[in-house]
N, C-alpha and C. Protein backbone atom coordinates (compact mmCIF):
# COMPACT_ATOMS: atom_id res chain seq x y z
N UNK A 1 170.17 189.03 89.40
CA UNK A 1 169.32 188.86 88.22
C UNK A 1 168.71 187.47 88.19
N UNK A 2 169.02 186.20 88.53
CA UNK A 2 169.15 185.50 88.70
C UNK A 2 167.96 184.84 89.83
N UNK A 3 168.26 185.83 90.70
CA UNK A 3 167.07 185.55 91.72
C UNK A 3 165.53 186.55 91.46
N UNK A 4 166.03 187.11 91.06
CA UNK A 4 165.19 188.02 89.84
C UNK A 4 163.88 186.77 89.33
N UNK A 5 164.85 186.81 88.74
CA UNK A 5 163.90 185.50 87.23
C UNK A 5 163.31 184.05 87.96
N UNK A 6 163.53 184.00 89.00
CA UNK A 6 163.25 182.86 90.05
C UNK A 6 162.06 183.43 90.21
N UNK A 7 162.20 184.92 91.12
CA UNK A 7 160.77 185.17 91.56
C UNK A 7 159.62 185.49 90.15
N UNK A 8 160.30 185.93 89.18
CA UNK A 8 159.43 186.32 87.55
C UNK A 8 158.94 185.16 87.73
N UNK A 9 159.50 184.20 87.36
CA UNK A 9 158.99 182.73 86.77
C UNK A 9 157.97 181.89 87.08
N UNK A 10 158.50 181.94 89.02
CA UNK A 10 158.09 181.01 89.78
C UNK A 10 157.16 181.86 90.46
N UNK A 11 156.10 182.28 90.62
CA UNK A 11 155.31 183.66 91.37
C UNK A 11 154.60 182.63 91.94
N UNK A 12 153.60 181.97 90.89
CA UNK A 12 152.76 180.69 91.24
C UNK A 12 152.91 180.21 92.41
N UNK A 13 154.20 179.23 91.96
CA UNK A 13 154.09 177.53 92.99
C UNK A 13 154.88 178.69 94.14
N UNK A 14 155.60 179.33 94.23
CA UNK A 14 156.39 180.37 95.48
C UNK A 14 155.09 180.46 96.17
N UNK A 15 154.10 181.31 95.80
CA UNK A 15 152.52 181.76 96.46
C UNK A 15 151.96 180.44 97.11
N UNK A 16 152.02 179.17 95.58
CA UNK A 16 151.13 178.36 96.98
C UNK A 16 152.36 177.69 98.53
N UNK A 17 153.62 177.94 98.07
CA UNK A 17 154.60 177.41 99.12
C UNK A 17 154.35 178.44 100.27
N UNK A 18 154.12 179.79 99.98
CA UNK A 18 154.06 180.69 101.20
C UNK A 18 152.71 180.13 101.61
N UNK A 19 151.64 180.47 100.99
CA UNK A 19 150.27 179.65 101.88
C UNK A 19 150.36 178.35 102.15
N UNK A 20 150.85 177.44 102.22
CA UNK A 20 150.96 176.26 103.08
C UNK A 20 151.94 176.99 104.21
N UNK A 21 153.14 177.65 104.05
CA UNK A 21 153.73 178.30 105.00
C UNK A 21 152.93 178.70 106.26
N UNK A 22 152.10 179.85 105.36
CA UNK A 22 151.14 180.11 106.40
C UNK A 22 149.96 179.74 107.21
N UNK A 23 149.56 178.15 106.71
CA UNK A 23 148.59 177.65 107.42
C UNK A 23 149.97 176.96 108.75
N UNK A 24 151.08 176.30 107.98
CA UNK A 24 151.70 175.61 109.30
C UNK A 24 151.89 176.62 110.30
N UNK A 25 152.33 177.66 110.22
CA UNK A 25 152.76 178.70 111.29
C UNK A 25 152.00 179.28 112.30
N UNK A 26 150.54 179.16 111.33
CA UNK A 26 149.23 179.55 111.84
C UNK A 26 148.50 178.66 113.03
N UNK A 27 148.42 176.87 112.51
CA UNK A 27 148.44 176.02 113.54
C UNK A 27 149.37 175.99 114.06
N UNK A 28 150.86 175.49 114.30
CA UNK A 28 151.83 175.31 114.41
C UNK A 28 152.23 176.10 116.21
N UNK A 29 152.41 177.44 115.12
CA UNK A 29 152.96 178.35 116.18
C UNK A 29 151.65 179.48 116.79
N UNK A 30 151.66 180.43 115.33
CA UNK A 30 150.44 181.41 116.06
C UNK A 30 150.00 182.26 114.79
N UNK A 31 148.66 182.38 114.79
CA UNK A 31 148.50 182.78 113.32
C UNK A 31 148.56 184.43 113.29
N UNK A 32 148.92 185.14 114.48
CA UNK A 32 149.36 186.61 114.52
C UNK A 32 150.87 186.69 113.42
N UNK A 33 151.76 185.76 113.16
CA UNK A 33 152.53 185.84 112.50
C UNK A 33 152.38 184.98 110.99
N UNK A 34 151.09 184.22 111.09
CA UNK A 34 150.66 183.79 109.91
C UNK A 34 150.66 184.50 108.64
N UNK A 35 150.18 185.82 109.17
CA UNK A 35 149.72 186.80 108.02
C UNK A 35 150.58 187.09 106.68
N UNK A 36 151.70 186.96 107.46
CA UNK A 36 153.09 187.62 106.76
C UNK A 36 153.26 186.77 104.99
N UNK A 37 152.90 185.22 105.37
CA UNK A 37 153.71 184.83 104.43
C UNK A 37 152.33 185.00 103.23
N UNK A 38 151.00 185.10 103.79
CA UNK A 38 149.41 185.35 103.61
C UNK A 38 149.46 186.64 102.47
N UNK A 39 149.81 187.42 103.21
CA UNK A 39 150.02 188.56 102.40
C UNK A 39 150.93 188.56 101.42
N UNK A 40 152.27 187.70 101.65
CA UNK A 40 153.37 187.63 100.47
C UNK A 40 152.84 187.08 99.45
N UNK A 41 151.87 185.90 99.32
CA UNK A 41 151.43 184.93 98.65
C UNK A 41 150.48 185.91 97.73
N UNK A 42 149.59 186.92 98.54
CA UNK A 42 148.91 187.28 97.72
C UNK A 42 149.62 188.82 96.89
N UNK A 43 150.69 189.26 97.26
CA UNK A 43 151.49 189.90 96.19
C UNK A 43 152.03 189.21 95.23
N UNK A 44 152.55 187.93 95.41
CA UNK A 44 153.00 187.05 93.93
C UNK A 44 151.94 186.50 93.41
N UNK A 45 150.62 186.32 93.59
CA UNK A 45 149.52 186.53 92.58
C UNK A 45 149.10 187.31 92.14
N UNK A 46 149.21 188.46 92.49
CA UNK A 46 148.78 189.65 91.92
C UNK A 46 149.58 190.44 90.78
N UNK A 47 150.66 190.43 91.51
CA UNK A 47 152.19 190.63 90.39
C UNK A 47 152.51 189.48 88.89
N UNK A 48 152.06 188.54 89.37
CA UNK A 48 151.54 187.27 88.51
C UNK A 48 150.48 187.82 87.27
N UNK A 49 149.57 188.37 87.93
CA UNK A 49 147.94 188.50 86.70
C UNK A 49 148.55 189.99 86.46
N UNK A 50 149.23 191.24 87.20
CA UNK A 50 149.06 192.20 86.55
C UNK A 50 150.52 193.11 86.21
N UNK A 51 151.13 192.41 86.17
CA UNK A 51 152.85 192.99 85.88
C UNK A 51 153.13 191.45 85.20
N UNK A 52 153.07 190.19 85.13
CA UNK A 52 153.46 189.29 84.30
C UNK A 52 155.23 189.03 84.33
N UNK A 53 155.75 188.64 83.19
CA UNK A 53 157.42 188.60 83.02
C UNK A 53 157.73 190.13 82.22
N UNK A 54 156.83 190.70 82.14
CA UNK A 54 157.32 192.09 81.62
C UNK A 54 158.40 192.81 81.91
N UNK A 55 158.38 192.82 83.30
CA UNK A 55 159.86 193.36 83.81
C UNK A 55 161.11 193.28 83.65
N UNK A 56 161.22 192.05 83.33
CA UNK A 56 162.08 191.49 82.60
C UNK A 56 162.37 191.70 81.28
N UNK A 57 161.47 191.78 80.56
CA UNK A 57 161.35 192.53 79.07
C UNK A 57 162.61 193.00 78.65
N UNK A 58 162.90 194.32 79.14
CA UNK A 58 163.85 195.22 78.64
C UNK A 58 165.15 194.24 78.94
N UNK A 59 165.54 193.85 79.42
CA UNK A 59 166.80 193.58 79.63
C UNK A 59 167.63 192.45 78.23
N UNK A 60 166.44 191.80 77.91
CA UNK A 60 166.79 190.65 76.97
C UNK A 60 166.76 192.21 75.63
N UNK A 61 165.57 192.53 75.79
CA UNK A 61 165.48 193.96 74.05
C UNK A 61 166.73 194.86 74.31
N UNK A 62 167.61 195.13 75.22
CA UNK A 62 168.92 195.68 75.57
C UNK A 62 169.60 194.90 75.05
N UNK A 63 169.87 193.94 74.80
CA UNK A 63 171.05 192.95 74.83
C UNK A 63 170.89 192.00 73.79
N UNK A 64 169.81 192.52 72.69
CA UNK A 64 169.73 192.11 71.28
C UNK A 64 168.92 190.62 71.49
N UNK A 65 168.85 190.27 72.54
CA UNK A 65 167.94 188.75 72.40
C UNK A 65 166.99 188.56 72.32
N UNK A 66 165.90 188.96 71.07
CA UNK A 66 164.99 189.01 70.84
C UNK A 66 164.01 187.98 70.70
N UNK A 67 164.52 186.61 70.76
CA UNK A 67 164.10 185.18 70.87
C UNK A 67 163.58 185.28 72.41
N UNK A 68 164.31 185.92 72.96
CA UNK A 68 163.97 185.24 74.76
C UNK A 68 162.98 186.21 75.23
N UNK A 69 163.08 187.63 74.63
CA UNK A 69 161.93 188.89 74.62
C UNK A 69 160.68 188.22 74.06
N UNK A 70 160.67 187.38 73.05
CA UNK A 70 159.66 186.90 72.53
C UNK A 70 158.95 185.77 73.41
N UNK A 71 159.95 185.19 73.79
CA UNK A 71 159.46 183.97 74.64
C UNK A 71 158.71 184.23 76.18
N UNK A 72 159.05 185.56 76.42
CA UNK A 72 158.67 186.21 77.71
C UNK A 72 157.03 186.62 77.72
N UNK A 73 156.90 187.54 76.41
CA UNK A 73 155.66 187.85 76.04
C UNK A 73 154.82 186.82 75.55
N UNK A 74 155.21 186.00 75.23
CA UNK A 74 154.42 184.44 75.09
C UNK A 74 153.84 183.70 76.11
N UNK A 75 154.40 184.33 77.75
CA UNK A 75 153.95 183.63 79.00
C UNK A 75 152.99 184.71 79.40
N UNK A 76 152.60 185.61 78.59
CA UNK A 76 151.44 186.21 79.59
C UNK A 76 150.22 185.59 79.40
N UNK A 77 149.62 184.57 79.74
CA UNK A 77 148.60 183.66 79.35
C UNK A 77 147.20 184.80 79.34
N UNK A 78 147.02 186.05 79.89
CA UNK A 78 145.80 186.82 80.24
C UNK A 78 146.13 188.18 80.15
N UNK A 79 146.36 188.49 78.85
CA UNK A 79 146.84 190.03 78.89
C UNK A 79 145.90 191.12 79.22
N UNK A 80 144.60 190.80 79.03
CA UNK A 80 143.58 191.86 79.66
C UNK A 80 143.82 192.20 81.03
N UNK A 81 144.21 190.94 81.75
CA UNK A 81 144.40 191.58 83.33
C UNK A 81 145.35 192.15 83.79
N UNK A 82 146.33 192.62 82.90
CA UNK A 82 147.67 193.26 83.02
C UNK A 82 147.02 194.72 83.33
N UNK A 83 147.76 195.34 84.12
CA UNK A 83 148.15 196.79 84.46
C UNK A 83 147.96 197.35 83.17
N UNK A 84 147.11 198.54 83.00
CA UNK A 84 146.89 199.51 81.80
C UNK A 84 148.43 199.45 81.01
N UNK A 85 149.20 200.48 81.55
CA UNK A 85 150.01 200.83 81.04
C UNK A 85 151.75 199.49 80.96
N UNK A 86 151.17 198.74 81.27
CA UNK A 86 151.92 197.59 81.13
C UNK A 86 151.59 196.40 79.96
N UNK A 87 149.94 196.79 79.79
CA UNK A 87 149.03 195.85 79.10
C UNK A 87 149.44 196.30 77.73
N UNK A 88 149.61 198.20 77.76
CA UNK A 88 150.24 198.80 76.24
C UNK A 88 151.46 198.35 75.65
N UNK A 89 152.34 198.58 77.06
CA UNK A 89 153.81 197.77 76.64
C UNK A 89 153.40 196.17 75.65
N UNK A 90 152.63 195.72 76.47
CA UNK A 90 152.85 194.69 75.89
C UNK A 90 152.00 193.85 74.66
N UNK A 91 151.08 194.94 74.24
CA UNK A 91 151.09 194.61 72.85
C UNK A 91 152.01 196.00 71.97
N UNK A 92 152.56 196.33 72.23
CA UNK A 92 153.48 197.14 71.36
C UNK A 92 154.40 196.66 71.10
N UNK A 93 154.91 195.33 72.00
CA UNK A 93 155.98 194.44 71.48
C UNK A 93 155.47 193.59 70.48
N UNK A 94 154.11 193.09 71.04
CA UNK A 94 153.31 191.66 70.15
C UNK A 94 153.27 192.01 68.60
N UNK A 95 153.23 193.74 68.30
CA UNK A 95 152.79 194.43 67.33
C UNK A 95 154.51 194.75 66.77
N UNK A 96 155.88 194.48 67.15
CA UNK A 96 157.18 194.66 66.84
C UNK A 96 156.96 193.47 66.40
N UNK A 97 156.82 192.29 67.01
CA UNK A 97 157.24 190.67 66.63
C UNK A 97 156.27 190.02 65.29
N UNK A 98 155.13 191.06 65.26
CA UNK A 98 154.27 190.58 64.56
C UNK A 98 154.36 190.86 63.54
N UNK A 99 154.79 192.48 63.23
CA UNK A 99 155.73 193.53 61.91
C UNK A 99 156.85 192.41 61.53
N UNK A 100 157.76 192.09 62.33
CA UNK A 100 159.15 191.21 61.86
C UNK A 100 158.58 189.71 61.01
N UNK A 101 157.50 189.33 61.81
CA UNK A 101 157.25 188.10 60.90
C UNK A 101 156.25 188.73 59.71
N UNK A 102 155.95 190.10 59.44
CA UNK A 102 155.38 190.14 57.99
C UNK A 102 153.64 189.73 58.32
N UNK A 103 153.32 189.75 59.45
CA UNK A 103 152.04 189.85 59.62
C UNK A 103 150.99 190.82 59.70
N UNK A 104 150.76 191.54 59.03
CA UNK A 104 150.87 193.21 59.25
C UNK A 104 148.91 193.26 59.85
N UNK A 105 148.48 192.49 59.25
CA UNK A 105 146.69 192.56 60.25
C UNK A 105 147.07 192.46 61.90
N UNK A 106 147.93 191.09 62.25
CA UNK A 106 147.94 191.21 63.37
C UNK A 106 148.68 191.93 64.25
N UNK A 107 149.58 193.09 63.52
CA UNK A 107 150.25 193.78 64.54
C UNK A 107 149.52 195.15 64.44
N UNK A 108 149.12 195.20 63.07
CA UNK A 108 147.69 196.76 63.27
C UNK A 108 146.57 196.11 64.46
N UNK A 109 146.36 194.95 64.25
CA UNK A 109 145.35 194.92 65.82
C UNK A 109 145.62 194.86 67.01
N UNK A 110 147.00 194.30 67.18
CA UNK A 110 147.63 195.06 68.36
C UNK A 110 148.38 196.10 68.98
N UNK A 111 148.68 196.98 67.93
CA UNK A 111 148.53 198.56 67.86
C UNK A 111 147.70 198.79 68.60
N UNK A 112 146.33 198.52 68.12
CA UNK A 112 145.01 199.22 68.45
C UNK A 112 145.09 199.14 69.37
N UNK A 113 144.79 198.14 69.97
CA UNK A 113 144.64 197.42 71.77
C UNK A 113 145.62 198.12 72.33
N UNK A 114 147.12 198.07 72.21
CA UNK A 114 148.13 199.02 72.78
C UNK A 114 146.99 200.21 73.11
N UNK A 115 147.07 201.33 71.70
CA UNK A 115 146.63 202.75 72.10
C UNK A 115 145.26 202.39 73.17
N UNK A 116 144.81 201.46 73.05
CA UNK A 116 143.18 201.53 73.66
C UNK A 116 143.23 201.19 75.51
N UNK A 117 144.63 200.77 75.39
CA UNK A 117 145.39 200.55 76.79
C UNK A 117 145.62 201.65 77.65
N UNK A 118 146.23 202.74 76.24
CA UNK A 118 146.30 203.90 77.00
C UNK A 118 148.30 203.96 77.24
N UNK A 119 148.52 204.95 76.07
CA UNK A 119 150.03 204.56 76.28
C UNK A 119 150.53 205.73 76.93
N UNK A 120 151.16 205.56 78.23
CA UNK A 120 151.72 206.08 79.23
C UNK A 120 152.84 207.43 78.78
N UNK A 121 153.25 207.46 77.66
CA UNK A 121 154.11 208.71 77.20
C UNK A 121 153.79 208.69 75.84
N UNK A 122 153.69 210.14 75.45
CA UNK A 122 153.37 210.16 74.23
C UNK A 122 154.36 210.53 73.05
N UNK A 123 155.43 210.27 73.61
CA UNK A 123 156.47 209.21 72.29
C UNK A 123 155.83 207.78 71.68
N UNK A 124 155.85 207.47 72.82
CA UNK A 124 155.50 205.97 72.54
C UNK A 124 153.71 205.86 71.44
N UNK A 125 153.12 206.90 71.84
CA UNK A 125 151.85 206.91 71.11
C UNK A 125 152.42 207.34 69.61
N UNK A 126 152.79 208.40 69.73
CA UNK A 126 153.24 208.96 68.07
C UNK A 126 154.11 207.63 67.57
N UNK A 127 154.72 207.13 68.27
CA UNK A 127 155.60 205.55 67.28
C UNK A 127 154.68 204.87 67.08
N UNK A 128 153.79 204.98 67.59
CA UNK A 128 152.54 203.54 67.18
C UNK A 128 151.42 204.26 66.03
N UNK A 129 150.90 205.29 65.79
CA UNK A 129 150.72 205.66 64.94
C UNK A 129 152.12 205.86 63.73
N UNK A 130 153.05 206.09 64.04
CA UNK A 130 153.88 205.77 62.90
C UNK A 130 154.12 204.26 62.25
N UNK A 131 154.02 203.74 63.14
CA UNK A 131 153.99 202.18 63.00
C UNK A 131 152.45 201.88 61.75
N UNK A 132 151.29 202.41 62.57
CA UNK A 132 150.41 202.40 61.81
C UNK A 132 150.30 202.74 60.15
N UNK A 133 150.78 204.18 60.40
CA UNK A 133 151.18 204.41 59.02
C UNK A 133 151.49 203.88 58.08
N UNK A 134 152.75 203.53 58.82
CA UNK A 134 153.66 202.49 57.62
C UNK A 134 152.93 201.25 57.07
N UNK A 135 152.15 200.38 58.19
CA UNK A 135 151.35 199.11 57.65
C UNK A 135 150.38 199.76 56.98
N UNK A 136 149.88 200.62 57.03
CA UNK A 136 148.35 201.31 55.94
C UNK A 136 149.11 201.27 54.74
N UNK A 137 150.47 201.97 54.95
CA UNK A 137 151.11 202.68 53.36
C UNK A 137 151.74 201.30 52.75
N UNK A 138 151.67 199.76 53.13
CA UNK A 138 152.42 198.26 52.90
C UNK A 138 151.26 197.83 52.48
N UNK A 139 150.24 197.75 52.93
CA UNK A 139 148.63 197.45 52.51
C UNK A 139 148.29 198.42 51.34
N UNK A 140 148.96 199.28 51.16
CA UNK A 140 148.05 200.47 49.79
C UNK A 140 147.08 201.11 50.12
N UNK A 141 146.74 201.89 51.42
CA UNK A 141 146.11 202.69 51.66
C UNK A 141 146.46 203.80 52.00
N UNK A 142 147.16 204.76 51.30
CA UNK A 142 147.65 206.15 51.57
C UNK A 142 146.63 206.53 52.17
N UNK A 143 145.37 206.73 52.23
CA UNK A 143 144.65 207.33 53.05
C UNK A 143 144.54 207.69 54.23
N UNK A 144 144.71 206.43 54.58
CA UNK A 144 144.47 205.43 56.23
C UNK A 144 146.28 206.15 56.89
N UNK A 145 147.14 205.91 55.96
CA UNK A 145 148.59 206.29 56.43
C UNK A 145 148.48 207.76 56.52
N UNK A 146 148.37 208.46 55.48
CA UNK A 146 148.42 209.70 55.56
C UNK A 146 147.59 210.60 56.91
N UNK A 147 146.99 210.06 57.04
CA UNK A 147 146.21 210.21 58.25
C UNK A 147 146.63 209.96 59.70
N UNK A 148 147.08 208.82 59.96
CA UNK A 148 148.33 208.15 60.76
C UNK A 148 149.31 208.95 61.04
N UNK A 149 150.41 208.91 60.05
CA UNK A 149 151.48 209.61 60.23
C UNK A 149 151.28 211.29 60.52
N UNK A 150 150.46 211.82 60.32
CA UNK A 150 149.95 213.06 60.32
C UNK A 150 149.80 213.61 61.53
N UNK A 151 148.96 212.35 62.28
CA UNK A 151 148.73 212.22 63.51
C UNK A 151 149.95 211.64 64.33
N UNK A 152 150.85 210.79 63.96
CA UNK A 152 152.33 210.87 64.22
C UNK A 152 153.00 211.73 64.69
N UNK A 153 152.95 212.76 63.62
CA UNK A 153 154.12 214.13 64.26
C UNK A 153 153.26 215.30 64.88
N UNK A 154 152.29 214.79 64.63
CA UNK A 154 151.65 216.07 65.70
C UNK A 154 151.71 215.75 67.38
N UNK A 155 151.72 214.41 67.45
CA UNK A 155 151.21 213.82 69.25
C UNK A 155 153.45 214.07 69.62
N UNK A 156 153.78 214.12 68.56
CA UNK A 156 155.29 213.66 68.66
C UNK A 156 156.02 212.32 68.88
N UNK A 157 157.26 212.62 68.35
CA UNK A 157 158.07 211.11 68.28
C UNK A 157 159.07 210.92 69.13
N UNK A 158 159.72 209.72 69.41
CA UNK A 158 160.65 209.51 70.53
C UNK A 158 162.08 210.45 69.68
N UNK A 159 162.42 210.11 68.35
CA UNK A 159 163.84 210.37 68.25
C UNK A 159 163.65 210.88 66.96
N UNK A 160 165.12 211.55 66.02
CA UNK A 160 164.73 212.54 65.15
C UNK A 160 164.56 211.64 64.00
N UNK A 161 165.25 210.21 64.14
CA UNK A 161 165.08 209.13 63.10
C UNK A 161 163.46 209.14 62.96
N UNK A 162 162.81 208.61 63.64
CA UNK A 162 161.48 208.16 63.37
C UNK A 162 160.96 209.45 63.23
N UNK A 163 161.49 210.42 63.58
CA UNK A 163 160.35 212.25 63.28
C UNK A 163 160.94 212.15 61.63
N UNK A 164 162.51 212.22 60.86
CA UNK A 164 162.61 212.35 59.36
C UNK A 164 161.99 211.59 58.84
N UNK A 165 162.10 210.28 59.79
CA UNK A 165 160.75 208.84 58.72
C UNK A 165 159.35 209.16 58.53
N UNK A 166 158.75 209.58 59.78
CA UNK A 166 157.28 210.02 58.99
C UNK A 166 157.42 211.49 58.52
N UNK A 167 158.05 212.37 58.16
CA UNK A 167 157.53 213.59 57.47
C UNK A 167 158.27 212.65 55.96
N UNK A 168 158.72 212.38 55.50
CA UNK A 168 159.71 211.80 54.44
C UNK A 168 158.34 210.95 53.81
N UNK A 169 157.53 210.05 54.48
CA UNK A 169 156.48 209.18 54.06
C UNK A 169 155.63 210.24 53.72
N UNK A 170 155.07 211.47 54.87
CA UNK A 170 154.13 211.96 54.16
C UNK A 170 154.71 212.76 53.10
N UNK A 171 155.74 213.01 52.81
CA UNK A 171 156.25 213.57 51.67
C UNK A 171 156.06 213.09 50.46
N UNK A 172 156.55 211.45 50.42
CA UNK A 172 156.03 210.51 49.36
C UNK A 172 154.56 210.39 49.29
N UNK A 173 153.82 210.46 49.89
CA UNK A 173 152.12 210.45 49.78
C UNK A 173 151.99 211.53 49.05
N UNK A 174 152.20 213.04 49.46
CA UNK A 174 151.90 213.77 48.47
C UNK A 174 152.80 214.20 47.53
N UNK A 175 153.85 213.39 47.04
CA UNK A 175 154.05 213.63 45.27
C UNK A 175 153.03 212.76 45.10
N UNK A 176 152.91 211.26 45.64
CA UNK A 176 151.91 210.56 44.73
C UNK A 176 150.55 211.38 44.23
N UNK A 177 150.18 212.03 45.11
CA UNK A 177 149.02 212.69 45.06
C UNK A 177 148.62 214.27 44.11
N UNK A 178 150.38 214.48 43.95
CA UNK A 178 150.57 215.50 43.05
C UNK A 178 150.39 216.74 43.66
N UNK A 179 150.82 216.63 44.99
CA UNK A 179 150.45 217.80 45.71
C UNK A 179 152.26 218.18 46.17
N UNK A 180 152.65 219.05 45.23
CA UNK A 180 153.94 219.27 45.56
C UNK A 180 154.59 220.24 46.49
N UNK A 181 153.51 221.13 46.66
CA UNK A 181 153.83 222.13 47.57
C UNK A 181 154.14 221.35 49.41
N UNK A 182 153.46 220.64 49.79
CA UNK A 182 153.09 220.22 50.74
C UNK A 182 154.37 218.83 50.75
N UNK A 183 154.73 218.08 49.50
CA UNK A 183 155.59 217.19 49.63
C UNK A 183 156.88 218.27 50.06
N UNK A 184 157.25 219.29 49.23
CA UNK A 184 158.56 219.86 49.84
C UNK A 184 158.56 220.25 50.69
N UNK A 185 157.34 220.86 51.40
CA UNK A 185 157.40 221.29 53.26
C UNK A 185 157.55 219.82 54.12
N UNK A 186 156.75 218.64 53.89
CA UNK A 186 157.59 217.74 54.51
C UNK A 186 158.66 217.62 54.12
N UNK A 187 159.28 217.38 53.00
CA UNK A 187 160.48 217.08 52.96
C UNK A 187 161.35 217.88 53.43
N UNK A 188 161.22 218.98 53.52
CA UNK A 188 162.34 220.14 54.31
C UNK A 188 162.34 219.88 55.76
N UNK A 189 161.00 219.63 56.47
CA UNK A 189 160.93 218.77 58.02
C UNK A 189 161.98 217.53 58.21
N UNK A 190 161.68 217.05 56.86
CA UNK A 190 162.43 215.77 57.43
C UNK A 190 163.84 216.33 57.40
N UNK A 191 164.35 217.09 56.60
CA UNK A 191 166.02 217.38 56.68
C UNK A 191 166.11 218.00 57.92
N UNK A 192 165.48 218.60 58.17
CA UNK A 192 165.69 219.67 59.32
C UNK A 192 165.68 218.75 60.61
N UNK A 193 165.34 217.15 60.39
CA UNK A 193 165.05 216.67 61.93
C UNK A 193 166.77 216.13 61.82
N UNK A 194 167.29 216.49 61.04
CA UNK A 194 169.12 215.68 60.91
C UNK A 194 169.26 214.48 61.81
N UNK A 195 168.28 213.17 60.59
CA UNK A 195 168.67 212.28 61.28
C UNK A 195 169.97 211.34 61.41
N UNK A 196 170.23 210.33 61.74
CA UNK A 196 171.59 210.06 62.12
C UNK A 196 171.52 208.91 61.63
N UNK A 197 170.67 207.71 61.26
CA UNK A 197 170.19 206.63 61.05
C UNK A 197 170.65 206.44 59.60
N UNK A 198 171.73 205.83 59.09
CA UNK A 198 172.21 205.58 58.02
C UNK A 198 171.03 205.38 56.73
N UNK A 199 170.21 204.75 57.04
CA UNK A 199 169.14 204.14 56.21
C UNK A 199 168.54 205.55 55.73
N UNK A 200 167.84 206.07 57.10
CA UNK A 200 167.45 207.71 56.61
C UNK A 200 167.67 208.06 55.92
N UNK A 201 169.28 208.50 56.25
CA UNK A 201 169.71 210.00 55.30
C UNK A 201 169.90 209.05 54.27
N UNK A 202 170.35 208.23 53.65
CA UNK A 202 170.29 207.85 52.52
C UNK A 202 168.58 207.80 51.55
N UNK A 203 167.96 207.87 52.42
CA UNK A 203 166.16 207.87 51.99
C UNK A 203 165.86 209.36 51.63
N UNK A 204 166.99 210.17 52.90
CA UNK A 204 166.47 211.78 52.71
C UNK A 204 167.10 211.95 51.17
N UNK A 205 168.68 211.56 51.02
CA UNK A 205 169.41 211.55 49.58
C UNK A 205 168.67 211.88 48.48
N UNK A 206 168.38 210.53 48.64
CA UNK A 206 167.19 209.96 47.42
C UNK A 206 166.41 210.75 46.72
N UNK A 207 165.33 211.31 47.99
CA UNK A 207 164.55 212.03 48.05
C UNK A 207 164.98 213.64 47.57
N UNK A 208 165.86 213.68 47.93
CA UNK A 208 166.13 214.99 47.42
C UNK A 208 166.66 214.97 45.99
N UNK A 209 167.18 214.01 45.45
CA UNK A 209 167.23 213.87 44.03
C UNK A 209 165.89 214.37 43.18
N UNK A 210 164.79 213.87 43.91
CA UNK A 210 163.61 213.73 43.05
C UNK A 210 162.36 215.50 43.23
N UNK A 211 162.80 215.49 44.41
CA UNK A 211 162.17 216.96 44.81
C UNK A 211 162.75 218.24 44.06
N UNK A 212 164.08 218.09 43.71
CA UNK A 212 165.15 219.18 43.43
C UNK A 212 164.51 219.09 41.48
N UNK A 213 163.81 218.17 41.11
CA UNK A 213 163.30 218.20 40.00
C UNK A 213 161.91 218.10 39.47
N UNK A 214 161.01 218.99 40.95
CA UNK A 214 159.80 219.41 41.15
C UNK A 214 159.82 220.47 40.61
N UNK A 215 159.00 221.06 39.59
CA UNK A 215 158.73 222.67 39.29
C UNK A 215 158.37 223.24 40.66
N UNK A 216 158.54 224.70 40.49
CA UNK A 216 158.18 225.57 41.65
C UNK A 216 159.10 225.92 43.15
């Protein structure tokens, strides 16, 4: 791991050490074996502009260190030139770190950019429209959410937590809206996804206090 994060880190000055490598070897000895270190140099620039410290990513978001996950995604100096589906990863984190600090414009705009990246499984798309949701429905735009989340459980979700969280939201959109028929069919979705997430079922609880004293 260790030598891992050597090559993450160091891609750069490694690349220009292999091309001086390869000019000495080239005068030196013979530039039929020049190529080698030529070509290495130009995989750690390339891996450099379009894979970044990403790879690394998961291992720190495994292991709860979300300071050093943060600090990782902070070194991609050129995220446009990242790999499509690497470029999504990595504003879908920018758009986690950006939710935690309460910035909610700048992690709906890196949502966007995520989906516009093109997100590689479509769990991961339905969480980012759920994500969306939720910042529309924190801003006061049931509209914009209801719409979102809608589009949420239709593309589908990674797990049954985040599937009871958005039918449960659009549930709350339409009591607000006074549309009760449609709040108890989500709300019966959301029981039915039996989530496991303490927070949930205590939300489903709740919720069912208030539905169970819906006419009809």
């Amino acid at each position: 791991m260790n030598l891992r994060r050597i090559f993450v880190f160091y891609r750069l000055p490694i690349a220009i050490g292999l091309i001086i490598l390869g000019f000495v070897i080239g005068f030196q000895v013979t530039w039929w074996i020049a190529w080698i270190p030529f070509l290495a140099a130009v995989l750690m620039i390339t891996a450099y502009f379009l894979i970044g410290p990403m790879t690394l990513i998961q291992g720190y978001m495994e292991s709860g260190d979300m300071e050093g996950a943060e600090k990782l995604i902070k070194m991609v100096k050129y995220p446009n030139l990242l790999y499509k589906p690497i470029r999504s990863s990595y504003y879908m984190l920018q758009a986690n770190f950006s939710t935690m600090g309460e910035d909610l414009d700048m992690a709906e705009a890196q949502l966007r950019k995520g989906l516009e990246a093109g997100v590689p499984e479509k769990d991961y798309e339905g969480t980012a429209y759920l994500q969306l949701g939720a910042i529309a429905q924190k801003k006061g735009n049931t509209k914009e959410a209801y719409e979102h989340l809608r589009k949420a459980v239709k593309i589908g979700l990674a797990d049954a937590d985040n599937a009871a969280t958005a039918y449960l939201q659009l549930s709350g959109i339409c009591v607000q809206r006074r549309d009760f028929r449609n709040a108890k069919i989500y709300f019966n979705k959301a029981k039915s996804c039996k989530a496991k997430n303490e927070q949930v079922v205590e939300q489903i609880k709740e919720m069912a206090k208030y539905i169970a004293r819906i006419p009809g």
